[in-house]
Protein backbone atom coordinates (compact mmCIF):
# COMPACT_ATOMS: atom_id res chain seq x y z
CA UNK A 1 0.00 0.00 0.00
CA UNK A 2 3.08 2.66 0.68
CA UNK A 3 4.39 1.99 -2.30
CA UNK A 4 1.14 2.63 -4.61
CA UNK A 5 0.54 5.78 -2.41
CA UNK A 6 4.18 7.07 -2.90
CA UNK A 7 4.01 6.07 -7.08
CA UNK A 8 0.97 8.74 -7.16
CA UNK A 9 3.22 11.44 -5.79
CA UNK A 10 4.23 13.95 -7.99
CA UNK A 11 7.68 14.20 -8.84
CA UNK A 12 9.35 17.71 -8.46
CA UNK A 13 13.01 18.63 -9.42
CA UNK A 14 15.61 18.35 -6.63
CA UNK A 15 18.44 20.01 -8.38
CA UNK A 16 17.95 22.21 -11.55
CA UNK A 17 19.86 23.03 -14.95
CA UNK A 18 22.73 25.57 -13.84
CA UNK A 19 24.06 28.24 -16.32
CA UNK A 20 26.95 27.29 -17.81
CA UNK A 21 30.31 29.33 -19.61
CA UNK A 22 32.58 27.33 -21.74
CA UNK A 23 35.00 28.09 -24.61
CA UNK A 24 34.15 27.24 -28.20
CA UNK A 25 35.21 23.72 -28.61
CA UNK A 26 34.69 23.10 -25.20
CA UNK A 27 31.65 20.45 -23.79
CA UNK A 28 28.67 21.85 -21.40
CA UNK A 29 26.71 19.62 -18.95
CA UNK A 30 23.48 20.00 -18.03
CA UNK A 31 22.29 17.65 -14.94
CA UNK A 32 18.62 17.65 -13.83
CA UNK A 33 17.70 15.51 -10.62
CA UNK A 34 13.80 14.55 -10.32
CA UNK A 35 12.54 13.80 -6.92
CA UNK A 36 11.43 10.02 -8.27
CA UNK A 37 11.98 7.69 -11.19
CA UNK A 38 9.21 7.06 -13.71
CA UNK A 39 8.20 10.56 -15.05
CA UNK A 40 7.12 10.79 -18.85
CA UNK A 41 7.74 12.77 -21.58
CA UNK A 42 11.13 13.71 -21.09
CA UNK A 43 13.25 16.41 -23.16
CA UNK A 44 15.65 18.25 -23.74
CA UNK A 45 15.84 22.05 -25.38
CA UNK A 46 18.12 24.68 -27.17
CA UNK A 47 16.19 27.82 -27.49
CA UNK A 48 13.27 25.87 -28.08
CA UNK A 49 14.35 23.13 -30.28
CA UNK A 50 14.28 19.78 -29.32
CA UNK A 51 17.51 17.98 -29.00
CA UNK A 52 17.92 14.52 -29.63
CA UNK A 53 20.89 12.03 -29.09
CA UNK A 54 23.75 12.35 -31.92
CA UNK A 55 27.49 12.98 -32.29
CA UNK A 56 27.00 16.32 -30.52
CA UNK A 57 24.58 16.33 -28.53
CA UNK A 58 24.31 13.03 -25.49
CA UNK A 59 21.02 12.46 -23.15
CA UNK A 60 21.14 10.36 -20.79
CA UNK A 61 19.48 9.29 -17.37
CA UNK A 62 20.80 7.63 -14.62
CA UNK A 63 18.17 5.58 -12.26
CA UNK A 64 15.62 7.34 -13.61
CA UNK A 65 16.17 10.32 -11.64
CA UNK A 66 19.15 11.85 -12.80
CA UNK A 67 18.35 13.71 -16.36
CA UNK A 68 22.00 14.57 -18.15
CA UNK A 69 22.70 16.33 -21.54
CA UNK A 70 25.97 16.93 -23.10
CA UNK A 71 26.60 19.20 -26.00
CA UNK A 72 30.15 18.60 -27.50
CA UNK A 73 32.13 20.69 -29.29
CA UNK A 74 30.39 23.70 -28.95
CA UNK A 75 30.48 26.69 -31.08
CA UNK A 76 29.68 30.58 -30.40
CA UNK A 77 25.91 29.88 -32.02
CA UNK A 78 25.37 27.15 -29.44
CA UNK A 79 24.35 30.14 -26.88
CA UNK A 80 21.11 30.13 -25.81
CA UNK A 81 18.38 28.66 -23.22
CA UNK A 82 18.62 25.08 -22.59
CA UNK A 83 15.55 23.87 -21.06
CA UNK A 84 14.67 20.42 -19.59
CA UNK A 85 11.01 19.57 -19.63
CA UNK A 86 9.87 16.05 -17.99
CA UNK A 87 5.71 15.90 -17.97
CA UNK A 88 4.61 19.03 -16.66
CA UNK A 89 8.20 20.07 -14.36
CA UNK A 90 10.68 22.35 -16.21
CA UNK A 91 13.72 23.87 -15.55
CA UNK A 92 16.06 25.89 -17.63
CA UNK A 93 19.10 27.82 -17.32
CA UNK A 94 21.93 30.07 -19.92
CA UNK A 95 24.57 28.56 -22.39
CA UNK A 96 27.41 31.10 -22.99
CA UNK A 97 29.96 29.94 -25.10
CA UNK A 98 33.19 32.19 -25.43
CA UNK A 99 35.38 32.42 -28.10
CA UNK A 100 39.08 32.12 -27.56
CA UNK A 101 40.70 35.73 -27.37
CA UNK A 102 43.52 35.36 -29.50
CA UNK A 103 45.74 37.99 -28.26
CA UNK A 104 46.17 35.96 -25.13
């Protein structure tokens, strides 16, 4: 009985995206952490368009919970709003990318 009772719960995010600055080339990570496994409709955003497992870009999810997305190799035009949507939650936060000063 605990265990149906606790599976009707609604999930809510423990930890949330945190803006990230990294140099052109350079990889961001994104981590979400949902309070429970088992929550629908999961994805991933860059200024509103969905992003989907490739070369670039790498989704994962770790016991359910823990919501990950990689984008390698970025470049200046990767800056932007990456959001993380899973069933009704969201959470979103800034990707700067920098370009490398060359008079450095």
């Amino acid at each position: 009985l605990l265990s149906l009772c606790h599976a009707e719960e609604a999930a809510v995010i423990v930890s949330g995206l945190r803006s990230t600055d990294v140099f052109v080339g350079e990889s961001a990570t994104f981590t979400c952490e949902l309070s429970h496994p088992g929550v629908k409709n999961v994805q991933w955003w860059l200024d509103g368009t969905p992003l989907h497992n490739n070369l670039v870009t790498e989704i994962s999810e770790q016991d359910g919970r823990i919501h990950t997305l990689t984008l390698n190799d970025v470049a200046c035009h990767d800056s932007g709003t990456v959001t993380f949507r899973a069933g009704s939650l969201i959470s979103s936060a800034k990707l700067l990318v920098k370009g490398i000063s060359l008079s450095a």
